[in-house]
PDB file of N, CA and C in Angstrom:
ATOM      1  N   UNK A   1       6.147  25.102   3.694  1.00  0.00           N
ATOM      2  CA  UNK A   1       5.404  24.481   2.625  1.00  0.00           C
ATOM      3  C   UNK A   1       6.217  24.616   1.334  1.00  0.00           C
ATOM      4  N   UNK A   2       6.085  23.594   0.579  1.00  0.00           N
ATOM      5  CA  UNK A   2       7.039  23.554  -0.330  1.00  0.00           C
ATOM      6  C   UNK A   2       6.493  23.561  -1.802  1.00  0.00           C
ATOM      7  N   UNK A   3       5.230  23.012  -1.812  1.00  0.00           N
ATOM      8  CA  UNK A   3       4.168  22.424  -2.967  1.00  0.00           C
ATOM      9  C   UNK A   3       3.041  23.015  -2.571  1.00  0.00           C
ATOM     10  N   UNK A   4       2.686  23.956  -3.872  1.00  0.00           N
ATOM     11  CA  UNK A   4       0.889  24.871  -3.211  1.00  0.00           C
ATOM     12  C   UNK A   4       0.325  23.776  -4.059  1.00  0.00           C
ATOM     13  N   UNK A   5      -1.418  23.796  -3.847  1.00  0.00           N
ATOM     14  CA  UNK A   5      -2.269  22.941  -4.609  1.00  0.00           C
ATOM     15  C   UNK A   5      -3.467  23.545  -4.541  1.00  0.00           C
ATOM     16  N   UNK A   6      -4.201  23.277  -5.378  1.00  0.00           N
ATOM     17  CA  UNK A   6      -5.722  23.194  -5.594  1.00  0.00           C
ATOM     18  C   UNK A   6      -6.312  22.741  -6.362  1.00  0.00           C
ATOM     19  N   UNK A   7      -7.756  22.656  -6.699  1.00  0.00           N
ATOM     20  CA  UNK A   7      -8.137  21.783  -7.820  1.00  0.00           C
ATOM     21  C   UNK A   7      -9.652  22.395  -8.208  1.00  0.00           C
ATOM     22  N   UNK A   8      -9.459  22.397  -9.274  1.00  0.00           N
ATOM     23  CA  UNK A   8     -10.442  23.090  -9.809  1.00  0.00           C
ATOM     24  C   UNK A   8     -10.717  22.409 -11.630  1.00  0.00           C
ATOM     25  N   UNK A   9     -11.832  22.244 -11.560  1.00  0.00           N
ATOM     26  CA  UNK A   9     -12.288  21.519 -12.755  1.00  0.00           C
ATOM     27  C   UNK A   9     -11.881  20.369 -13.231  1.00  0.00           C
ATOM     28  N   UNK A  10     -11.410  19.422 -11.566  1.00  0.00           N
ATOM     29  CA  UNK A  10     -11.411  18.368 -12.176  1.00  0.00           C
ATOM     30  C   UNK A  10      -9.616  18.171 -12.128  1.00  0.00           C
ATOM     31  N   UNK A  11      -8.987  19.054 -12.380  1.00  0.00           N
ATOM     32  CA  UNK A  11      -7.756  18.832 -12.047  1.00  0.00           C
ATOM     33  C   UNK A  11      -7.175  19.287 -11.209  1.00  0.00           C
ATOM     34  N   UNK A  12      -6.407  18.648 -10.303  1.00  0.00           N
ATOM     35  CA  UNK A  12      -5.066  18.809  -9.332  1.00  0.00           C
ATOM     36  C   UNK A  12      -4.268  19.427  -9.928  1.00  0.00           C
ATOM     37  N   UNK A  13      -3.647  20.794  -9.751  1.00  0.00           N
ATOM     38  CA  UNK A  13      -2.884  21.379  -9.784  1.00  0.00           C
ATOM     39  C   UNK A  13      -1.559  21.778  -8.856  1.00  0.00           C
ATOM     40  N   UNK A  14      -0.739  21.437  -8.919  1.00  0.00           N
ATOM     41  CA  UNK A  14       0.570  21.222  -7.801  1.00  0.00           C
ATOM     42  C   UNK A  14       1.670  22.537  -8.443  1.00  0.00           C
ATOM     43  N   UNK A  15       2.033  23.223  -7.687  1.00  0.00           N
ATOM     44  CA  UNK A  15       3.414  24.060  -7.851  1.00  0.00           C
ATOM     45  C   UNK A  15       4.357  23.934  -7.239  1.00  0.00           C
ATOM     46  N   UNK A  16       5.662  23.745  -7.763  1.00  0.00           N
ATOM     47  CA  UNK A  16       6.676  23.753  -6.499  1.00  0.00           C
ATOM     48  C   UNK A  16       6.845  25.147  -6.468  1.00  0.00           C
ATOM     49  N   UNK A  17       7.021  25.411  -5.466  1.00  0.00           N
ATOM     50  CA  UNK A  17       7.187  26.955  -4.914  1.00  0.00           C
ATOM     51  C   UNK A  17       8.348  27.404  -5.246  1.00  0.00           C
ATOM     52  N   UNK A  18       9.580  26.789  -5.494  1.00  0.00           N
ATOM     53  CA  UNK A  18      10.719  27.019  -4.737  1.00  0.00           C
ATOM     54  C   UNK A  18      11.999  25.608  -5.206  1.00  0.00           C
ATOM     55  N   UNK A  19      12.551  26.055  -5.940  1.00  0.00           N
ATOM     56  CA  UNK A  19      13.757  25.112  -6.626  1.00  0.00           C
ATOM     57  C   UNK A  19      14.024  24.113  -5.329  1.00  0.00           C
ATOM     58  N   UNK A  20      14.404  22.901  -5.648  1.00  0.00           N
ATOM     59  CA  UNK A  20      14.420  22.339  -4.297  1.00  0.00           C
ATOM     60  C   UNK A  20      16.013  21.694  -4.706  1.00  0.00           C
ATOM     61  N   UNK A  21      16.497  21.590  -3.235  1.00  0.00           N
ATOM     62  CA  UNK A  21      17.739  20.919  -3.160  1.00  0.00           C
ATOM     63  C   UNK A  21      17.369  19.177  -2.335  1.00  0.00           C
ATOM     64  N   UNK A  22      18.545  18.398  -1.954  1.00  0.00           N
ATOM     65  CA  UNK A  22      18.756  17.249  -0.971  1.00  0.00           C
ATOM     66  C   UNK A  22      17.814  17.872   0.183  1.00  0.00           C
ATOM     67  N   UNK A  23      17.965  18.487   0.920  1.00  0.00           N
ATOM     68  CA  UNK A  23      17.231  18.753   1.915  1.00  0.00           C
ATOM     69  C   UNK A  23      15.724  18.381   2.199  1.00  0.00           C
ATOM     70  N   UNK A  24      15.449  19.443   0.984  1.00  0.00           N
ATOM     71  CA  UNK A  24      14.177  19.237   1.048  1.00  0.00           C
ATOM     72  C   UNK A  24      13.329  18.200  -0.221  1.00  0.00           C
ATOM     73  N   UNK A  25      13.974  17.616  -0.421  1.00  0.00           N
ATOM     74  CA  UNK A  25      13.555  16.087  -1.772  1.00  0.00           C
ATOM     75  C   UNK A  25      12.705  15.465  -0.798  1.00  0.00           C
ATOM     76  N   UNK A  26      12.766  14.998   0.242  1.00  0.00           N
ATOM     77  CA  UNK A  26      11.634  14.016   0.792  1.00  0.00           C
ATOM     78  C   UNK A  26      10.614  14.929   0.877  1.00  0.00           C
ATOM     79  N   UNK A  27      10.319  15.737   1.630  1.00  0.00           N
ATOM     80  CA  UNK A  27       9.645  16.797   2.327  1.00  0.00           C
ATOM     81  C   UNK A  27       8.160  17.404   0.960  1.00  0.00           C
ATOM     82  N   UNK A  28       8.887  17.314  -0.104  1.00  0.00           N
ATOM     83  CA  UNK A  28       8.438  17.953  -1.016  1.00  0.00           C
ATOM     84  C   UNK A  28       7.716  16.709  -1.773  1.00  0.00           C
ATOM     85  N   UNK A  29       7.795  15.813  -1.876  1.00  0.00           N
ATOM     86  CA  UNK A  29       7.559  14.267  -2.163  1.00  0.00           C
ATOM     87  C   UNK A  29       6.497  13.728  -1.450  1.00  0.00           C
ATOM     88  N   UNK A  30       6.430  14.062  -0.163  1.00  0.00           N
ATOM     89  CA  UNK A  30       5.336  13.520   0.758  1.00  0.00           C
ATOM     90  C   UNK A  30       4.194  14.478   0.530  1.00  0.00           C
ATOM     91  N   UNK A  31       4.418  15.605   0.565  1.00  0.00           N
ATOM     92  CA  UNK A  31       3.578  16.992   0.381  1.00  0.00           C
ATOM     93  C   UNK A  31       2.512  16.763  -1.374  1.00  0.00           C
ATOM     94  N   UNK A  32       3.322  16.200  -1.877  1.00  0.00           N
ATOM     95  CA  UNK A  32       2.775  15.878  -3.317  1.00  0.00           C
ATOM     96  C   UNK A  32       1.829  14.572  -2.832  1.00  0.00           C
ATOM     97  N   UNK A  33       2.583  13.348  -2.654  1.00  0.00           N
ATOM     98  CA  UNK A  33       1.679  12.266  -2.111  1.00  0.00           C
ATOM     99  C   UNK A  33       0.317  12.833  -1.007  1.00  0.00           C
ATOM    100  N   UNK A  34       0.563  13.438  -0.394  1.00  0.00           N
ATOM    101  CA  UNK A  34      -0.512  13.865   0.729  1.00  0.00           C
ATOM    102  C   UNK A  34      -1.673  14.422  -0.291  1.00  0.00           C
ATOM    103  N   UNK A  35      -1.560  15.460  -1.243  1.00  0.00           N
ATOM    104  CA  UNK A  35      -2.336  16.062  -2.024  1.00  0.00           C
ATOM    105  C   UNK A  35      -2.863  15.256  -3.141  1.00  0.00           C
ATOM    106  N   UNK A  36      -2.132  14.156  -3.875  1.00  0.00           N
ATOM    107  CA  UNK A  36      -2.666  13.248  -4.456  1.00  0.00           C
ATOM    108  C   UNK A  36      -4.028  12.214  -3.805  1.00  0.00           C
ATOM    109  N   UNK A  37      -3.730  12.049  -2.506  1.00  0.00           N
ATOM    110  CA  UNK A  37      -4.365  11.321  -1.500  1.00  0.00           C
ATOM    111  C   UNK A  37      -5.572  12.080  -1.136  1.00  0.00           C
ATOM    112  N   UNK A  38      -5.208  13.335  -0.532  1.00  0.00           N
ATOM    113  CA  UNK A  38      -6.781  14.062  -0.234  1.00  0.00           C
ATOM    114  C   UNK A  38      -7.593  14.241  -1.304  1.00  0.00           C
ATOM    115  N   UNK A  39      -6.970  14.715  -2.233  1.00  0.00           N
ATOM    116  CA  UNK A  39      -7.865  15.359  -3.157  1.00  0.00           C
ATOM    117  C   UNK A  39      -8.512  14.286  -4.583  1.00  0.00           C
ATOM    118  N   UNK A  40      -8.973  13.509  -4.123  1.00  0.00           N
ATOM    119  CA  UNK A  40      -9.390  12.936  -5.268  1.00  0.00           C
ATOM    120  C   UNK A  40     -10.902  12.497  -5.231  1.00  0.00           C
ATOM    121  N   UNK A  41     -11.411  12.511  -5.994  1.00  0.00           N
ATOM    122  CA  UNK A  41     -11.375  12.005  -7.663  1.00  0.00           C
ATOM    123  C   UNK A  41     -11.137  13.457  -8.085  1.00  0.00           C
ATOM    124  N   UNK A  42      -9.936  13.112  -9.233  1.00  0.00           N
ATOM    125  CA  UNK A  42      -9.757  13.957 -10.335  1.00  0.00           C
ATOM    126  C   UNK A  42      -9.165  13.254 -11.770  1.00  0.00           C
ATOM    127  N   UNK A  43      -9.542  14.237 -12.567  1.00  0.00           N
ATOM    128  CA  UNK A  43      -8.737  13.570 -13.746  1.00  0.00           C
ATOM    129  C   UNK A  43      -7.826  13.265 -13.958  1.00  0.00           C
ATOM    130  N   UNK A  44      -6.649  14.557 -13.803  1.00  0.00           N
ATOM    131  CA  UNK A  44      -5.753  14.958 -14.458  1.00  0.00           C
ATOM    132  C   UNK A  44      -4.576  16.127 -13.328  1.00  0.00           C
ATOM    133  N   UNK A  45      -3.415  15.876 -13.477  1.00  0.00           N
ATOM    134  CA  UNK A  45      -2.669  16.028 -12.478  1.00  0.00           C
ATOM    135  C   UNK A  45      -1.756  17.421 -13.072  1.00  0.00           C
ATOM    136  N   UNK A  46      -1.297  18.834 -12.967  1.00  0.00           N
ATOM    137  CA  UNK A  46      -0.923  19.724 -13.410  1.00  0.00           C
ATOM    138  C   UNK A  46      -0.006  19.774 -12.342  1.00  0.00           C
ATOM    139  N   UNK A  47       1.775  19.687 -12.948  1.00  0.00           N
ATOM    140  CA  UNK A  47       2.395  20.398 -12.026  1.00  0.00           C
ATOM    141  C   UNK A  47       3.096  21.278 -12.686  1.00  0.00           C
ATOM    142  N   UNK A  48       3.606  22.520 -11.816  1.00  0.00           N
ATOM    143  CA  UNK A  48       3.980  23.658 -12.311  1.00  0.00           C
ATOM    144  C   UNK A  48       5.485  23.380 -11.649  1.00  0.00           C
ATOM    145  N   UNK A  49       6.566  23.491 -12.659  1.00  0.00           N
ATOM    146  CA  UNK A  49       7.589  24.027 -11.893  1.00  0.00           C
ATOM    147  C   UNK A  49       8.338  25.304 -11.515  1.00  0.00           C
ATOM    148  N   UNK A  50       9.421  25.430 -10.868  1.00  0.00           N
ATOM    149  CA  UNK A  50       9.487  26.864 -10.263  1.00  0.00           C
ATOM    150  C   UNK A  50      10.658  27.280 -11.136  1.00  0.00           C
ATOM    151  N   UNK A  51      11.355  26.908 -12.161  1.00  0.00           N
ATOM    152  CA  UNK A  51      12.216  27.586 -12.460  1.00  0.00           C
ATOM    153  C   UNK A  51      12.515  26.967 -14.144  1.00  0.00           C
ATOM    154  N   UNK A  52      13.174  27.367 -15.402  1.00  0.00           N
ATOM    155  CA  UNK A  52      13.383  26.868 -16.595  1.00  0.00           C
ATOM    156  C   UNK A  52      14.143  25.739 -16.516  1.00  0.00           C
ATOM    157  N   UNK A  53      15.190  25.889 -15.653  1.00  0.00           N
ATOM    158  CA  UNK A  53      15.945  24.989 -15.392  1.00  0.00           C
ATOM    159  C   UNK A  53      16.043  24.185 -14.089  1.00  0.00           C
ATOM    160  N   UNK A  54      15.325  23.293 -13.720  1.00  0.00           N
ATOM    161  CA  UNK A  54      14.747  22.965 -12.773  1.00  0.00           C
ATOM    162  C   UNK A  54      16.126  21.941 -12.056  1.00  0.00           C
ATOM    163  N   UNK A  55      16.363  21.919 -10.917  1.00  0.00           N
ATOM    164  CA  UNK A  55      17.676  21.459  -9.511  1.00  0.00           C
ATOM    165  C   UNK A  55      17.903  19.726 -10.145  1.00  0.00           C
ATOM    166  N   UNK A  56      18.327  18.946 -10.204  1.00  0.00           N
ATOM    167  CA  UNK A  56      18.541  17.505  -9.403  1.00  0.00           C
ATOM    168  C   UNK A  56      17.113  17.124  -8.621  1.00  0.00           C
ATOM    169  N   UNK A  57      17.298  17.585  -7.540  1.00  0.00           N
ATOM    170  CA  UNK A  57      16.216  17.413  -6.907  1.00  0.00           C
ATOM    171  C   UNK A  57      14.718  17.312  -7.303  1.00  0.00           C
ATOM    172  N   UNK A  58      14.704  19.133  -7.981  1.00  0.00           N
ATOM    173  CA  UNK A  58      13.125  19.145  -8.374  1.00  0.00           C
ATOM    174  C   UNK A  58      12.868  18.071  -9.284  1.00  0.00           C
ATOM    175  N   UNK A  59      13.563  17.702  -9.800  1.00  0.00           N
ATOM    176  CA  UNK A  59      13.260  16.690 -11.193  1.00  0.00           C
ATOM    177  C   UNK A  59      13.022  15.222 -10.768  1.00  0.00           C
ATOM    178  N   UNK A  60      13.964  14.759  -9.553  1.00  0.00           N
ATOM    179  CA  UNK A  60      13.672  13.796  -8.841  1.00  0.00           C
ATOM    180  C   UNK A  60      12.143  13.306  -8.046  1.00  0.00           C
ATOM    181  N   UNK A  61      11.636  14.795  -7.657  1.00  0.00           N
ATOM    182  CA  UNK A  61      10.233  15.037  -6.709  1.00  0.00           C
ATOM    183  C   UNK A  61       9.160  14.665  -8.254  1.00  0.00           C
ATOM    184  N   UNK A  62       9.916  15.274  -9.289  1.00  0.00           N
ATOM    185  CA  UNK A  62       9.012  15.255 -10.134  1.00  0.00           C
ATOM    186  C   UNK A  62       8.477  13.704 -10.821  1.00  0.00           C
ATOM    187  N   UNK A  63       9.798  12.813 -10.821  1.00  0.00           N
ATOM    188  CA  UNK A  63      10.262  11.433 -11.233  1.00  0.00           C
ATOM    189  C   UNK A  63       9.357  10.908 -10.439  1.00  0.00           C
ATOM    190  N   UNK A  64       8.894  11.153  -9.036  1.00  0.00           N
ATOM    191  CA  UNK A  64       8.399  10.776  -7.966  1.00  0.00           C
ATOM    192  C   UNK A  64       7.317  10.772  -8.311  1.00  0.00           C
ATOM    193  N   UNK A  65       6.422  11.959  -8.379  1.00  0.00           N
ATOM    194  CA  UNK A  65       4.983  11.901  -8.691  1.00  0.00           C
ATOM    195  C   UNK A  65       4.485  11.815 -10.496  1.00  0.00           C
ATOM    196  N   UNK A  66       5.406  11.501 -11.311  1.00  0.00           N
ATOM    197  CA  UNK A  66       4.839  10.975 -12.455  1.00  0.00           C
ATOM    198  C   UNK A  66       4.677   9.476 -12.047  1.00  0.00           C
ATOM    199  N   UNK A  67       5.579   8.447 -11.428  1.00  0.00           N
ATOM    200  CA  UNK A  67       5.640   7.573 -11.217  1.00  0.00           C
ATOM    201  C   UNK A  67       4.005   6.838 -10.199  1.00  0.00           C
ATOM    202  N   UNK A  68       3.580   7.838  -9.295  1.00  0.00           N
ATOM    203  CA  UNK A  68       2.530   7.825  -8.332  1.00  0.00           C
ATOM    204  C   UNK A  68       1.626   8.124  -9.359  1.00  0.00           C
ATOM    205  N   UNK A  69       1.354   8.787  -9.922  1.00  0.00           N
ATOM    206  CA  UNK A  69       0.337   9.241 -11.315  1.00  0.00           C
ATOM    207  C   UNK A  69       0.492   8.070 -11.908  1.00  0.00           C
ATOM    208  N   UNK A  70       1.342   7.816 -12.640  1.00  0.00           N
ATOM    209  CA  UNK A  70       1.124   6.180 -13.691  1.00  0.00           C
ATOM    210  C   UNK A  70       0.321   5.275 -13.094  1.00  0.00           C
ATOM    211  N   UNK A  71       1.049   4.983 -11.473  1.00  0.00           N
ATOM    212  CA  UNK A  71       0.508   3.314 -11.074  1.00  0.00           C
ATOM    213  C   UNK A  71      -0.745   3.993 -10.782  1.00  0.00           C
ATOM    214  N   UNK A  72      -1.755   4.975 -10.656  1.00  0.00           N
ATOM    215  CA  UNK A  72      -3.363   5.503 -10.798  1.00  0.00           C
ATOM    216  C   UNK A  72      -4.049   5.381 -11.938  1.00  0.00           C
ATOM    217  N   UNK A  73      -3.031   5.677 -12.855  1.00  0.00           N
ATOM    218  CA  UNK A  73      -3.532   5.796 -14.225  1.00  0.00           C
ATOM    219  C   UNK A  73      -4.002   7.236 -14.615  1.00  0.00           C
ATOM    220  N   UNK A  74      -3.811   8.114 -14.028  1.00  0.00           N
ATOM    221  CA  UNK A  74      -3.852   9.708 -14.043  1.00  0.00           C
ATOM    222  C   UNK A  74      -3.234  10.335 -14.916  1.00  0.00           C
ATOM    223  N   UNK A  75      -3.492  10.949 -15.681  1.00  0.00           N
ATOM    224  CA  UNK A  75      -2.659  11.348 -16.603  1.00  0.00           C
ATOM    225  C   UNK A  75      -1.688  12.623 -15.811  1.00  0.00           C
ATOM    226  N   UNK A  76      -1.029  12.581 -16.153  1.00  0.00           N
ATOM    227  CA  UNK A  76       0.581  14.180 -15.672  1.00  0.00           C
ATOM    228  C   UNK A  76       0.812  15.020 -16.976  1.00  0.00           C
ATOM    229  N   UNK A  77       0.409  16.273 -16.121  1.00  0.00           N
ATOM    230  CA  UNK A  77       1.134  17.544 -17.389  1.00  0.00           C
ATOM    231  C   UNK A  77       2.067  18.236 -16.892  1.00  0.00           C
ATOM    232  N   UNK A  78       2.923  18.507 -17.261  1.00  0.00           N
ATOM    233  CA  UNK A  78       4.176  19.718 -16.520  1.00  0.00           C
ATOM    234  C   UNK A  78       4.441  20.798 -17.286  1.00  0.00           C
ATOM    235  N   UNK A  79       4.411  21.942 -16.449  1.00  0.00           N
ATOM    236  CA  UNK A  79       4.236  23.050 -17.197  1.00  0.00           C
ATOM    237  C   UNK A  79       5.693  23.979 -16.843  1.00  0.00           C
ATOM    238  N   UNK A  80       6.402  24.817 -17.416  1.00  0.00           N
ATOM    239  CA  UNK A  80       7.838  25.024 -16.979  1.00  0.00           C
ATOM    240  C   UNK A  80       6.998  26.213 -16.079  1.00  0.00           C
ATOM    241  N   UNK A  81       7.589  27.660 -15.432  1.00  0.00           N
ATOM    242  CA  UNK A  81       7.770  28.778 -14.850  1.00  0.00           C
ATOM    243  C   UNK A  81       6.378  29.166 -15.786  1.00  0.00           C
ATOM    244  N   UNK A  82       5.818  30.117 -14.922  1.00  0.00           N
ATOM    245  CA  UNK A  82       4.810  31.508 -15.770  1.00  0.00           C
ATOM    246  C   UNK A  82       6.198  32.615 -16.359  1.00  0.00           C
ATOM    247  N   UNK A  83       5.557  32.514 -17.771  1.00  0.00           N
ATOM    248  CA  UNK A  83       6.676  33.397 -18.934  1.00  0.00           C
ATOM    249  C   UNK A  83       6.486  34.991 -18.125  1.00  0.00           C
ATOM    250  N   UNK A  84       7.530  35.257 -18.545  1.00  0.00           N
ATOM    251  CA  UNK A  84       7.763  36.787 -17.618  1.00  0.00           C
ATOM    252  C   UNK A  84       7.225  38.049 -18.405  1.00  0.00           C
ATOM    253  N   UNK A  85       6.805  37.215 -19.583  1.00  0.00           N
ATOM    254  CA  UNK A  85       6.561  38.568 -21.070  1.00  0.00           C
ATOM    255  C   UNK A  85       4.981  38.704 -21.171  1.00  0.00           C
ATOM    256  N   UNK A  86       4.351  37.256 -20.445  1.00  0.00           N
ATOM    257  CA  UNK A  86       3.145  37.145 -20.484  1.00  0.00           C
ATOM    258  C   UNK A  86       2.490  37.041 -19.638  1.00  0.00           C
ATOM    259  N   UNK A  87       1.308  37.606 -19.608  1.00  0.00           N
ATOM    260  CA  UNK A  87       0.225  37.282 -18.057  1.00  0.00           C
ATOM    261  C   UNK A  87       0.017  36.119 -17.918  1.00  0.00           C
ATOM    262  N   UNK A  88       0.943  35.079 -16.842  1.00  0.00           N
ATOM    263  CA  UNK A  88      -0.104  33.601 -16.714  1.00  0.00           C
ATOM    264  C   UNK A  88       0.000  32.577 -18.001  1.00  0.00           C
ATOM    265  N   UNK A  89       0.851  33.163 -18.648  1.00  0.00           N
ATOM    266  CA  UNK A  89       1.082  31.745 -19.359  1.00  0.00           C
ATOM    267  C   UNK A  89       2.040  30.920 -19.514  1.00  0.00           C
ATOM    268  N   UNK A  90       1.937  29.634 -19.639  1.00  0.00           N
ATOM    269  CA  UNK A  90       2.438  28.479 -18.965  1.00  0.00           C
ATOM    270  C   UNK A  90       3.305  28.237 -20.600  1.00  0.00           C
ATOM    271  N   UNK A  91       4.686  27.240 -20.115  1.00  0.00           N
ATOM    272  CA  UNK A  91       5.461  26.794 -21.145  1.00  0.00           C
ATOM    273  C   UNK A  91       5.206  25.486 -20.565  1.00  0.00           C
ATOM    274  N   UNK A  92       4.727  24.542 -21.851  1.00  0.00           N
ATOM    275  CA  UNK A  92       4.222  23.285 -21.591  1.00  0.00           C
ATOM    276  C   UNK A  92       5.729  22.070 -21.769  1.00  0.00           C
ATOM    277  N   UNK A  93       5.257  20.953 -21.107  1.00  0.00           N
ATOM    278  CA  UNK A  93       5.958  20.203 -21.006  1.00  0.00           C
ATOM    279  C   UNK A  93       5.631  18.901 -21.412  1.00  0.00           C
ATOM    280  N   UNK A  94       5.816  17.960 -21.571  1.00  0.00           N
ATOM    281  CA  UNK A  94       5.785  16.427 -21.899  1.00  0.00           C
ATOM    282  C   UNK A  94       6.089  15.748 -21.256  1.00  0.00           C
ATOM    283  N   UNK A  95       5.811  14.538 -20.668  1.00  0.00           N
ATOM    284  CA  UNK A  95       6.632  13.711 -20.117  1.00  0.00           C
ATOM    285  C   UNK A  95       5.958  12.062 -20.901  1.00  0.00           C
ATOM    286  N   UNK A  96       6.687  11.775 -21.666  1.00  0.00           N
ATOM    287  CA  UNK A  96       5.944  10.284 -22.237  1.00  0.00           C
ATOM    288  C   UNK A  96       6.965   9.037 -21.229  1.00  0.00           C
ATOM    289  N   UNK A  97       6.290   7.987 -21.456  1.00  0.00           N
ATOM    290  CA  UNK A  97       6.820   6.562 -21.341  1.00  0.00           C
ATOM    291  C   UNK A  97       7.746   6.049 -21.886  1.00  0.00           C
ATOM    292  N   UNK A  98       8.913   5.943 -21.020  1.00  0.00           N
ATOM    293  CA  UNK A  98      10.255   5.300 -21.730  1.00  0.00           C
ATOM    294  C   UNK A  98      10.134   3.481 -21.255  1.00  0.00           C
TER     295      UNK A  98
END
């Protein structure tokens, strides 16, 4: 498993577990689509990534499901790593419309 999930209050929450390389880019892509698919109705789509500086890849998986989020109309938040100084808190991210 490559992508944990759950959803709670309305939002889908997605983590990649695990920096991803070529290998595993599809694998991790379908796993996101599958969870977009079961789990809905929700608002709002939270993914967490696994590292500050996130692979080629992860960013690609990520390209992937902002793109699946748009054509829904879902809004996407991306949040970097849980800070190491703090309990559980998230370094936020952006992703707007080019």
């Amino acid at each position: 498993m490559l992508i944990g999930h759950n959803v709670e209050d309305g939002v889908l929450h997605l983590a990649i577990l695990r920096d991803l390389d070529i290998s595993s880019r599809a694998a991790a892509t379908l796993e996101i689509e599958m969870a977009l698919f079961a789990h809905r109705p929700y608002g709002r789509v939270r993914i967490q990534l696994p590292t500050a500086d996130p692979s080629p890849a992860s960013l690609s998986v990520l390209a992937r499901a902002r793109r699946l989020c748009g054509l829904r109309g879902i809004p996407l938040v991306v949040v970097g790593p849980p800070d190491q100084g703090s309990r559980g808190a998230d370094r936020r991210v952006t992703l707007r419309e080019t």
